[in-house]
Protein backbone atom coordinates (compact mmCIF):
# COMPACT_ATOMS: atom_id res chain seq x y z
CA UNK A 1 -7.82 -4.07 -17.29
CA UNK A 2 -9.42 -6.82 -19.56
CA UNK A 3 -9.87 -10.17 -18.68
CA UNK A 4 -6.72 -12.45 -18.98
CA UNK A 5 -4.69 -9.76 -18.43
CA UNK A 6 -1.51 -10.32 -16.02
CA UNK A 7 -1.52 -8.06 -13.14
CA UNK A 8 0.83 -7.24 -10.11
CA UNK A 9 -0.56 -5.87 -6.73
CA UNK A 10 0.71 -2.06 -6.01
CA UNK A 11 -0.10 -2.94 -2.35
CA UNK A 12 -0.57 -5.19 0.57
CA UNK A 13 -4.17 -7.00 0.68
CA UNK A 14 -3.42 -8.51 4.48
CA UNK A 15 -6.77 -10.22 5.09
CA UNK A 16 -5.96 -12.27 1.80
CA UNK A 17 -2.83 -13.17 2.62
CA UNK A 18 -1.10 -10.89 -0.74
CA UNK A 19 1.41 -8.60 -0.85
CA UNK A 20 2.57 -5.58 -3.01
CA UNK A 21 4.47 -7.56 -5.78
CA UNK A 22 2.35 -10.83 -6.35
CA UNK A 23 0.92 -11.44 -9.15
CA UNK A 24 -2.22 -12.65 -10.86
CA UNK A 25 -4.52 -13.00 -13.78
CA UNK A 26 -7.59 -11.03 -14.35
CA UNK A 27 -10.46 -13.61 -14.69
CA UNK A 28 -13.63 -11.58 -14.65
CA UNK A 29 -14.57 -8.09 -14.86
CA UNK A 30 -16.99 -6.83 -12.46
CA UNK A 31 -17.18 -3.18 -12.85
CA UNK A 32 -15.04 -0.39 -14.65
CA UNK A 33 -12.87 -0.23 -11.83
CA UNK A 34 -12.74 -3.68 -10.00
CA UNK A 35 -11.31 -6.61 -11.18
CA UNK A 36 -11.44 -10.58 -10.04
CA UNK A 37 -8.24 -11.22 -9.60
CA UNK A 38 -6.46 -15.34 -9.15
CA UNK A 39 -3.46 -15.78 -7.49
CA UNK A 40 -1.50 -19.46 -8.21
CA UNK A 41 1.31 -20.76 -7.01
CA UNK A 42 3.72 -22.59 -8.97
CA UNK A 43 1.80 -25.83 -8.89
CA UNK A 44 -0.83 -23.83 -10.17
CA UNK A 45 -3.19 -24.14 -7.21
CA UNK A 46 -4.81 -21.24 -6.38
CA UNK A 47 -4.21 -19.53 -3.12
CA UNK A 48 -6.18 -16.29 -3.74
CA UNK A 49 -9.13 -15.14 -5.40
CA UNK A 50 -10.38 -11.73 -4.43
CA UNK A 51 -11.64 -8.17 -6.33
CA UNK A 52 -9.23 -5.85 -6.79
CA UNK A 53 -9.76 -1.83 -7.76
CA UNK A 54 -7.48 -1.24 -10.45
CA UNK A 55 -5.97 1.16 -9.18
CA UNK A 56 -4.76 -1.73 -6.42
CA UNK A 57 -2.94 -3.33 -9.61
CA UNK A 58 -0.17 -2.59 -12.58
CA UNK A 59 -1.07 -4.52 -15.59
CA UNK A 60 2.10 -6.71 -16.91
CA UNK A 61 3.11 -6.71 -19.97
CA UNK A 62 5.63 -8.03 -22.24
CA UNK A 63 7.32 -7.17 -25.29
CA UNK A 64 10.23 -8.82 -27.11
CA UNK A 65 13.39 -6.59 -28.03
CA UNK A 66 15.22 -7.09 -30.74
CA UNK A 67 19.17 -7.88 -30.06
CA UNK A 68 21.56 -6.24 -32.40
């Protein structure tokens, strides 16, 4: 995981409010294996910023396919 990086939980963080599926950006590494993580709704205010093992997370990504 690298910073900016678009992540989705792989499980439930209860006492912050997340669940397995949300998803968030990466902004600051704070070890090899934990990760800040920002959660934002749609307004774009945050409603969660917590550290996160990597192993807690699946990094997103996306790729464009070509149509033929």
């Amino acid at each position: 995981m690298k910073l900016l990086d678009t992540v989705a939980m792989l499980e439930d963080i209860p006492k912050e409010g997340l669940v397995r599926g949300q998803v968030g950006v990466v902004v600051e590494e704070l070890a090899q294996d934990v990760v800040l993580v920002e959660f934002s709704g749609l307004d774009g205010a945050t409603y969660a910023i917590t550290p996160v093992t990597t192993d807690k997370v699946m990094s997103l990504k996306y790729e464009s396919v070509l149509m033929v």
